[in-house]
Structure formats: C-alpha cells, structure tokens
Protein backbone atom coordinates (compact mmCIF):
# COMPACT_ATOMS: atom_id res chain seq x y z
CA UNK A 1 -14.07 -5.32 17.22
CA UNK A 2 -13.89 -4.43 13.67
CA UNK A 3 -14.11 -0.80 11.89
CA UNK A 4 -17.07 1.04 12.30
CA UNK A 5 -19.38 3.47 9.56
CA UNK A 6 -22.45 4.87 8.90
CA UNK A 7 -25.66 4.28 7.10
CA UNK A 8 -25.00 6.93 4.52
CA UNK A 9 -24.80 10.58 6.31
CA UNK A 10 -27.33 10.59 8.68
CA UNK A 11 -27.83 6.75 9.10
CA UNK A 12 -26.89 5.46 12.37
CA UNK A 13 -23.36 3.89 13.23
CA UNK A 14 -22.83 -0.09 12.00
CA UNK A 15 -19.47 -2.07 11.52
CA UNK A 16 -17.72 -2.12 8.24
CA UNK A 17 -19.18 -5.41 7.60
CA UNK A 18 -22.60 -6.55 8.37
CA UNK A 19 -24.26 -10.44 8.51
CA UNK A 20 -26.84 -11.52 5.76
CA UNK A 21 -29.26 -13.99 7.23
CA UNK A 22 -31.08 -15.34 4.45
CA UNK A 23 -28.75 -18.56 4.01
CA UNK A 24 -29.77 -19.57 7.76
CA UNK A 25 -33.48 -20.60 6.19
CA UNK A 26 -33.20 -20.01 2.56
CA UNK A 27 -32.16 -21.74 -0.82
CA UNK A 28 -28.71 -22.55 -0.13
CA UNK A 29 -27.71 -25.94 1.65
CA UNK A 30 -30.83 -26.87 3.26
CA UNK A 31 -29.55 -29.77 4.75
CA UNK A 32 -26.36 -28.02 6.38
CA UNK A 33 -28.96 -25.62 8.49
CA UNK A 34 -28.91 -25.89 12.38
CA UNK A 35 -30.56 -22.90 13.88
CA UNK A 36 -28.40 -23.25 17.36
CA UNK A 37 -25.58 -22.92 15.56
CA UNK A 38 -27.21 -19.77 13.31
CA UNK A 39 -28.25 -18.11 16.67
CA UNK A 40 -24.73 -18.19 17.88
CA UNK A 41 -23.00 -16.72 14.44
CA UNK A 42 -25.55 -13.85 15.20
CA UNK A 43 -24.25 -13.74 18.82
CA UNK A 44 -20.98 -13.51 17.91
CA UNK A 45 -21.53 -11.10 14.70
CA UNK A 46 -22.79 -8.81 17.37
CA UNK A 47 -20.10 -9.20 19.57
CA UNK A 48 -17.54 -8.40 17.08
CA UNK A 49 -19.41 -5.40 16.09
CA UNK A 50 -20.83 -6.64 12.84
CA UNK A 51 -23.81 -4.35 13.88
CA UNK A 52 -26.25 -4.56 11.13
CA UNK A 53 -28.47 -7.48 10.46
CA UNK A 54 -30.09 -7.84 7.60
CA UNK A 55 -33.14 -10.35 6.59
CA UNK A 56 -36.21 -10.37 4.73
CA UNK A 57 -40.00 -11.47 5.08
CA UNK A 58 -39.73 -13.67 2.05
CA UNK A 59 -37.00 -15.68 3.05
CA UNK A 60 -38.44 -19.34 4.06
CA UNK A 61 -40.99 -17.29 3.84
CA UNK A 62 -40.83 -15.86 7.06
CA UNK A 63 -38.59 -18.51 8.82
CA UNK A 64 -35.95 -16.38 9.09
CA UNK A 65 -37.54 -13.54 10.71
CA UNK A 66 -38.72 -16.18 13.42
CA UNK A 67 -34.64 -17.09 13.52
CA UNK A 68 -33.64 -13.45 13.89
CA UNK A 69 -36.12 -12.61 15.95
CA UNK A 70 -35.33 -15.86 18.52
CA UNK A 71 -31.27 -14.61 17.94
CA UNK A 72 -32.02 -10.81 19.03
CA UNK A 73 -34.46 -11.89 22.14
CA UNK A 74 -32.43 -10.06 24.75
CA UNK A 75 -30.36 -8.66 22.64
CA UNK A 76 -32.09 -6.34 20.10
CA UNK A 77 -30.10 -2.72 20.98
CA UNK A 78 -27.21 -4.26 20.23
CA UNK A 79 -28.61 -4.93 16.45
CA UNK A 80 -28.80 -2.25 13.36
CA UNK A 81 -31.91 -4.55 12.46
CA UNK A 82 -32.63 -4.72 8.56
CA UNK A 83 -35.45 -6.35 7.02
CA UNK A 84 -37.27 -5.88 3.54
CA UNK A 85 -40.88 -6.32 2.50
CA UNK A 86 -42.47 -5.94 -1.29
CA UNK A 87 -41.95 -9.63 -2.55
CA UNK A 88 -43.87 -12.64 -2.24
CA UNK A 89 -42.64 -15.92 -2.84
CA UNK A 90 -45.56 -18.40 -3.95
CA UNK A 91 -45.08 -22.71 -3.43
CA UNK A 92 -42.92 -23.04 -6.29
CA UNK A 93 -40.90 -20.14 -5.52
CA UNK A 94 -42.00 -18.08 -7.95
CA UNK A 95 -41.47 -14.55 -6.64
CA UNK A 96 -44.22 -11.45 -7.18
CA UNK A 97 -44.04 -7.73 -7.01
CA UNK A 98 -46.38 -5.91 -4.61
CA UNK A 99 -45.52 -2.63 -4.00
CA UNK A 100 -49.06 -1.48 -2.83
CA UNK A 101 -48.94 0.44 0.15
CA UNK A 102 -51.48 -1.38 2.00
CA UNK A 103 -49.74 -4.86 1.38
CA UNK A 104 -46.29 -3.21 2.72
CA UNK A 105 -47.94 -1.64 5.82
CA UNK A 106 -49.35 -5.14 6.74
CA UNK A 107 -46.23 -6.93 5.68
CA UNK A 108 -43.76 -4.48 8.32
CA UNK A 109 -46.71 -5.09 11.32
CA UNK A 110 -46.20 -8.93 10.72
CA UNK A 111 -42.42 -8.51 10.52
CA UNK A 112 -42.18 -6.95 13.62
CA UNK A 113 -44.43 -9.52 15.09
CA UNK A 114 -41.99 -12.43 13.82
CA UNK A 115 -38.98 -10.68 14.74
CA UNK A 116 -40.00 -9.64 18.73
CA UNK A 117 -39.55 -5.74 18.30
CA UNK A 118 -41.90 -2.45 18.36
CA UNK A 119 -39.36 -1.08 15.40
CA UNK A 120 -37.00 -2.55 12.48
CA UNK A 121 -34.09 -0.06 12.14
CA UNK A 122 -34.19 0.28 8.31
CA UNK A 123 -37.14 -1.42 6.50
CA UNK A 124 -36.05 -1.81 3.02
CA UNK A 125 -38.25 -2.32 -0.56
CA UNK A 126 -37.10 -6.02 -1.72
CA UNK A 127 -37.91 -4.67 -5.38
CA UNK A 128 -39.77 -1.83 -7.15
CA UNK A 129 -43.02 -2.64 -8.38
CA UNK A 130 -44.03 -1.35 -12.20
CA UNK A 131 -47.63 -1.59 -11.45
CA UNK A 132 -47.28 0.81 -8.53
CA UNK A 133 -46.21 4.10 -8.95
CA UNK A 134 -43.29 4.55 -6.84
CA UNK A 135 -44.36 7.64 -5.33
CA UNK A 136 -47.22 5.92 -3.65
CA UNK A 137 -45.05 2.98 -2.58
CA UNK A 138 -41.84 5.12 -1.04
CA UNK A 139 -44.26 7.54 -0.01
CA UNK A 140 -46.76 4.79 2.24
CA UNK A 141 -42.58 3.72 3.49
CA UNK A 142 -42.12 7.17 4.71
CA UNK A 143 -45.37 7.01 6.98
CA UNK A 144 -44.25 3.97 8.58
CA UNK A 145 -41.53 5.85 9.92
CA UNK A 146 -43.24 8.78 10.78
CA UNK A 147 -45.40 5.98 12.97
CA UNK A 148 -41.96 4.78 14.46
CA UNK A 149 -42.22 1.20 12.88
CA UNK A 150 -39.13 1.76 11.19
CA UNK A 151 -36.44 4.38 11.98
CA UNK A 152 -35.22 4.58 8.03
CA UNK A 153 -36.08 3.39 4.49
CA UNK A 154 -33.93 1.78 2.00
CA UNK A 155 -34.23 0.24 -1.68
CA UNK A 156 -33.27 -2.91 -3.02
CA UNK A 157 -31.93 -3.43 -6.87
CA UNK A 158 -33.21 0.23 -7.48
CA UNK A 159 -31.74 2.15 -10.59
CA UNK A 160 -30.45 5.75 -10.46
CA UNK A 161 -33.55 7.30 -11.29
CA UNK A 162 -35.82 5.18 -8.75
CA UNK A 163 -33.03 6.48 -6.22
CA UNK A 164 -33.27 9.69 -7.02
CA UNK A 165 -36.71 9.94 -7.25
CA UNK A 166 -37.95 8.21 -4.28
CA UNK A 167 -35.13 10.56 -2.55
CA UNK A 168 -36.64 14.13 -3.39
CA UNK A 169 -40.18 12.74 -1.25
CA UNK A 170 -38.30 11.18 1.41
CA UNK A 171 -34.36 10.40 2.44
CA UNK A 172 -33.36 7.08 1.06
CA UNK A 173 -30.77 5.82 3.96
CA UNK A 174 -29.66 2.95 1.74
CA UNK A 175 -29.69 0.93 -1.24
CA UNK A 176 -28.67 -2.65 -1.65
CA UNK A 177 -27.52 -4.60 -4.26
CA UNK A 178 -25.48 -7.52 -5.51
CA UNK A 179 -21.51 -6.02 -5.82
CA UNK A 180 -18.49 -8.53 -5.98
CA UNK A 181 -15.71 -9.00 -7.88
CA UNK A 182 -17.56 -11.11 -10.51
CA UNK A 183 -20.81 -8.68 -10.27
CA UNK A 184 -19.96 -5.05 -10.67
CA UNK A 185 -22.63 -3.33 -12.38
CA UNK A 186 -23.37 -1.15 -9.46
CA UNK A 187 -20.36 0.77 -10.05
CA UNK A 188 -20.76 2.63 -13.13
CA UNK A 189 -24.44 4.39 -12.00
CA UNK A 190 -25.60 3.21 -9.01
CA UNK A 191 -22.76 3.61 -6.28
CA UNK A 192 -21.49 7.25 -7.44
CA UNK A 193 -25.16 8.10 -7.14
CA UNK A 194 -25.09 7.09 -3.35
CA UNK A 195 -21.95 8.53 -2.68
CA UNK A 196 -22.89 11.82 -4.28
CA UNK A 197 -26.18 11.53 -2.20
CA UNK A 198 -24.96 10.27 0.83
CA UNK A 199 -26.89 6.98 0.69
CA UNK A 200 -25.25 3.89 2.13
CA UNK A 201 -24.18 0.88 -0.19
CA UNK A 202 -24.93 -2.20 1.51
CA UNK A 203 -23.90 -4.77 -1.40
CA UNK A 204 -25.09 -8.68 -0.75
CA UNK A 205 -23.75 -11.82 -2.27
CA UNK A 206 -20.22 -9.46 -1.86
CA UNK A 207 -18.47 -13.11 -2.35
CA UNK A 208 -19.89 -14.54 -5.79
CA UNK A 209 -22.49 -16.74 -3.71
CA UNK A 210 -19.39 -18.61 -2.27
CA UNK A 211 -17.63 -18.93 -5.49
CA UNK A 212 -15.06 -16.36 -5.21
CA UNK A 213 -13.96 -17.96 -1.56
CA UNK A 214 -12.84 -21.14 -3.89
CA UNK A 215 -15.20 -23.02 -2.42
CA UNK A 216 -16.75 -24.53 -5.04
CA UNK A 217 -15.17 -25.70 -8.70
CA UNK A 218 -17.73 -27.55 -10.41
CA UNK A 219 -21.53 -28.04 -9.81
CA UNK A 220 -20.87 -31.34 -7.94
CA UNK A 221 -19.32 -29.29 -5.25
CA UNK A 222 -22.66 -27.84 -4.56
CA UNK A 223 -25.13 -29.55 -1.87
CA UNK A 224 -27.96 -31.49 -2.94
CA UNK A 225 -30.88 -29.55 -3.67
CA UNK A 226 -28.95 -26.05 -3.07
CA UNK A 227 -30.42 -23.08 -5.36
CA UNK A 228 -27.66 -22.48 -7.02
CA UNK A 229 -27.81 -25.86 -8.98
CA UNK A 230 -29.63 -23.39 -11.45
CA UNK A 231 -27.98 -20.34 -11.70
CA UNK A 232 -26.90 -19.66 -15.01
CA UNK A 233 -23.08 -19.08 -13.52
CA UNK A 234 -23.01 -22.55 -11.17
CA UNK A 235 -23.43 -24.27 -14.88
CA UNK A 236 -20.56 -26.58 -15.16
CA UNK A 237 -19.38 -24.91 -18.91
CA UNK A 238 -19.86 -20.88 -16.95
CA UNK A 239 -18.14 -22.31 -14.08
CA UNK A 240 -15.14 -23.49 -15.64
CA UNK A 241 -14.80 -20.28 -17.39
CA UNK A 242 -15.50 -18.32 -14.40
CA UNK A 243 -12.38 -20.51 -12.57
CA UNK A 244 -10.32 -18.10 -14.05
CA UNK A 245 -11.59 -14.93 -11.47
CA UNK A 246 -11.58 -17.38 -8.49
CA UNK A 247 -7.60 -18.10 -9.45
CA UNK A 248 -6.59 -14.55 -9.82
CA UNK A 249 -8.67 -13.90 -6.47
CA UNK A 250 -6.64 -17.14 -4.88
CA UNK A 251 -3.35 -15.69 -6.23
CA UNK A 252 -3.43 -12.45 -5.28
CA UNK A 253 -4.84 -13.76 -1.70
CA UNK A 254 -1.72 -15.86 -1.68
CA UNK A 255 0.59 -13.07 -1.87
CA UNK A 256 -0.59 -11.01 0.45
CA UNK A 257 -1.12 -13.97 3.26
CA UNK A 258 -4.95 -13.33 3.15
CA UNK A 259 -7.73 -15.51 2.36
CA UNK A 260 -9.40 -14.98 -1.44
CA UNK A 261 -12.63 -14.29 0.69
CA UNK A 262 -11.12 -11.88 2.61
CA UNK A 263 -9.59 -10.23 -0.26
CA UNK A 264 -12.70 -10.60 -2.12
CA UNK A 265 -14.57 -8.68 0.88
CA UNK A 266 -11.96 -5.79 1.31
CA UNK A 267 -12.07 -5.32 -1.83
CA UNK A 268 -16.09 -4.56 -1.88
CA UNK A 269 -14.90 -2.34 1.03
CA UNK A 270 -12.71 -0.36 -1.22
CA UNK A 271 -15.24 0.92 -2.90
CA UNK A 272 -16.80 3.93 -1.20
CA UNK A 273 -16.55 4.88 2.86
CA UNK A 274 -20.75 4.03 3.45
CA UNK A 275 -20.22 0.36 1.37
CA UNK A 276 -21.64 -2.21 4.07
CA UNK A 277 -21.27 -5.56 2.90
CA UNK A 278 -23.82 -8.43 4.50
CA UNK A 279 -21.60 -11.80 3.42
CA UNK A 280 -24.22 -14.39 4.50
CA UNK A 281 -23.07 -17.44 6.40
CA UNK A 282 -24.28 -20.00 8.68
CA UNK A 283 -20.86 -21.13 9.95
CA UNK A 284 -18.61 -19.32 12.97
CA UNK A 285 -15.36 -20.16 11.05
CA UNK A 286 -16.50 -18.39 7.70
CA UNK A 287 -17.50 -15.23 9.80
CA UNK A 288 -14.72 -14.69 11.60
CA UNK A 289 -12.64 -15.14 8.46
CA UNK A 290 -15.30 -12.57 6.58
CA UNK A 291 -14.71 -10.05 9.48
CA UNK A 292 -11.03 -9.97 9.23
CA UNK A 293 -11.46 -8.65 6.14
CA UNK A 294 -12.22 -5.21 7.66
CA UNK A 295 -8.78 -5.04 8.20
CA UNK A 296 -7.64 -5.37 5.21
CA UNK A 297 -6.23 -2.59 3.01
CA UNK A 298 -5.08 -3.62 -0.75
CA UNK A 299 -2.24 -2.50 -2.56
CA UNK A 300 -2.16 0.00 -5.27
CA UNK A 301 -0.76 -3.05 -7.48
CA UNK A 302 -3.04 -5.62 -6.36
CA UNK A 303 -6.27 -3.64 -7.01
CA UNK A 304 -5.27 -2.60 -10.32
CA UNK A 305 -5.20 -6.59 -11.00
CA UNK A 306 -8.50 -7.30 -9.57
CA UNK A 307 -10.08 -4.06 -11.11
CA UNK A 308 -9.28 -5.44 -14.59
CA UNK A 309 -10.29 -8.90 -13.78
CA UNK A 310 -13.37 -10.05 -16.56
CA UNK A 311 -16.73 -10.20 -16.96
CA UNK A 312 -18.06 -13.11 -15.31
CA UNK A 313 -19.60 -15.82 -17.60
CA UNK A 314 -23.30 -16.47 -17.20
CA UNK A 315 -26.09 -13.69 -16.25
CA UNK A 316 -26.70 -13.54 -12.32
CA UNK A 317 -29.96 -14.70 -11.97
C-alpha cells in the first residue's frame, strides 16, 4: 500500500498518488484502449491505495464516466471519486466554457447517473468561465454540496486570485493543474497559494504526457491518430530540443536505480505534503511502476539538478 495524505486540511484521506482516467476513453492511443483491461488498472489502483479517482464529463464525452462508473460498481467506498463539469466538447473537439450554474447543476445529476453513485466526492470546475461571474458559478458549486451531490469543490487551471476568491464564499478543497518537470508554472503563484491555504495540489499530466518516462523520441513514436500529434511540444524540431530534459531525467534515474518516471513522479511529490498527482494510464505495468514512486525520496544533489533543468520548448497546449 503506498503513502497516504489529505485533500488539503480538511479534505478526506487519499494515497500519495492518485489514477487519471481520461486516457482510458480520451485522445491518446485510441486504438491501444481495452476497457477490461482499464477496469482492472482501477481495481488494482484501489487495491494499492491509489484512493482518488479522477475523471471528467467531457472526456469521450462521457465514455469515461460510463468506464468509471462500470470499474467502481461494487466498489465505490473504496474510491475518493473525482469528476469535473464546466466544459463541453463539440464534434470537432472544439472545447466551450459554461460556467452557468444551471448547466453545472444538470451536468453533476447526469454525472452521477453515468458513474452509478448518489454523490461524487469532489466535483471539480474543468475551467473558469469569463462570461460568468465566478461568484455565481462557485457559489451554485457550493449548493450542490449543501444538497449532498458532492462532498467538496475543487478548481481546475484557476489563477491565484480565482482561488482566493472563490475561497472567501466557500472552501476550495483542491485545485488541479498541469505540474511536471517540463511544466512548472504552478510553482511560482499557484502552489504556495494552496499550501498557505490549505488547498490540495492535485497536478495532472505529472509525467510530460509520457515524454518524460522516455517513451517517446520523435513524433513517429506516437500512435496513429493520438492527440498529441499536435501539440506544439510532440513537434519533431520541440521534441528534439526537449530530448535534452528526458536525458537528464534518464540519468539521474540511472543513478539512483529508479525509473525516469518514477523519478519524474517523486519529484512532483516533493513539492508540497497535499500534492496528489493523477499519472493517467491504461496499462497495469505503468501503474505499478507510477506507484513506486511514492517511495521515493530524492537527494539533496539530485533535486538541485532537476530543479535547474530548462524551460521546455514549445507552449503546452
């Protein structure tokens, strides 16, 4: 069983690392998908106390709250069960806004229809919405669970003042966003805010999308069809410059008998006592190696490399 935490202060206990779902149904290597297989890496998640699971409504859309849903039959007190709600994803995958409180109200009553439950343990907002005030958005959040549909409320991509000011109307148990060791903007605003307020840190993607893990060199390494043939860092010129992080990672990894995944994961964990990282994978063998990682503690020496590694080439999205 690995290390356990909490959501923030008065969030409720989780492991160290938690499971992202979305890669079960969504963007990346549709044609390596097998939802048998994806119901037993939630199994076993839960078995090795990788507590919280974390999906969304627009991912598929909705497929993947009918896979977690089918995974937790049986099985849901043993979950910390996250989902989000406040983007809509359109036939060409264009993704909208809507941050209206009745479209969030009616999105959470569908969610918990898809995924088999009375209650979602933290119901999150995928992204703020400029043309909704986000007093009337947070605040319609906080009545759902004051109804009992969800037990907390969380933010997605927020920025220190949305944090701060959706916190004063109602406690904001977490905040998610993309940390790794190629993506660290979180840490010069958005992570001391959390710690200061006791917020949890649940950062996805906490591996470079794969890239960090070595697994892929060049965009040829990528499935057929797989979102990230257009992300501005899977580019073959960005990725060759970005081979540079992935063989300091691999390096470092070597000398400590690790994995660069796992080192790339404890060192997300290094960064505050309520970070929860939600490494996403469809595969047994990648999640046991991801939840090793909790394990792991990095040398003085070793983080001072990897702290002072550069800027990754190409914008995330």
């Amino acid at each position: 069983m690995i290390d356990t935490t909490t959501l923030g202060t008065h969030g409720p206990a989780v492991g160290r690392i938690g499971l992202g779902c979305m890669g079960m149904s969504w963007v990346y290597d549709e044609q390596g998908r097998d939802e048998s297989t994806s119901i037993k890496v939630i199994h076993e998640a839960l078995d090795s106390g990788a507590t919280l699971i974390d999906t969304a409504d627009m991912y598929g859309p909705f497929d993947n709250e009918y896979l977690v849903g089918k995974a937790l039959a049986g099985r849901r007190d043993d979950a910390v069960l996250a989902t989000k709600g406040g983007l809509i994803v359109d036939g060409a995958r264009n993704l909208h806004r809507n941050g209206r409180p009745e479209h969030l109200r009616a999105a959470l009553d569908a969610s918990l229809l898809r995924l088999r439950t009375d209650h979602v343990d933290l119901y999150q907002l995928h992204r703020v919405d400029p043309a909704v005030p986000l007093a009337e958005t947070w605040g319609a959040m906080a009545e759902l669970v004051a109804a009992g549909k969800a037990r907390a409320i969380g933010l997605s991509e927020a920025d220190p003042a949305q944090i701060r000011e959706a916190h004063a109307i109602h406690p904001v148990t977490s905040v998610q966003s993309e940390l790794s060791l190629w993506t660290r903007d979180a840490l010069a605003g958005v992570l001391p805010l959390t710690e200061e307020l006791g917020i949890a840190f649940i950062p996805f993607s906490p591996l470079g999308r794969g890239f960090l893990a070595g697994r892929f060199t060049s965009p040829d390494d990528l499935p057929a069809g797989d979102w990230r043939h257009g992300n501005p860092r899977f580019q073959a010129d960005t990725m060759a410059q970005n081979r540079r992080i992935a063989a300091v990672v691999r390096e470092q990894a070597g000398q400590l008998g690790v994995t660069p995944a796992q080192l790339a994961l404890a060192w997300v964990l290094a960064q505050g006592r309520f970070v929860v990282p939600i490494p996403g994978t469809k595969n047994p063998v990648y999640l046991r190696e991801n939840l090793a990682a909790a394990s792991i503690r990095i040398p003085a020496g070793v983080r001072a490399v990897l702290d002072a590694l550069p800027v990754a080439a190409g914008h995330r999205y």
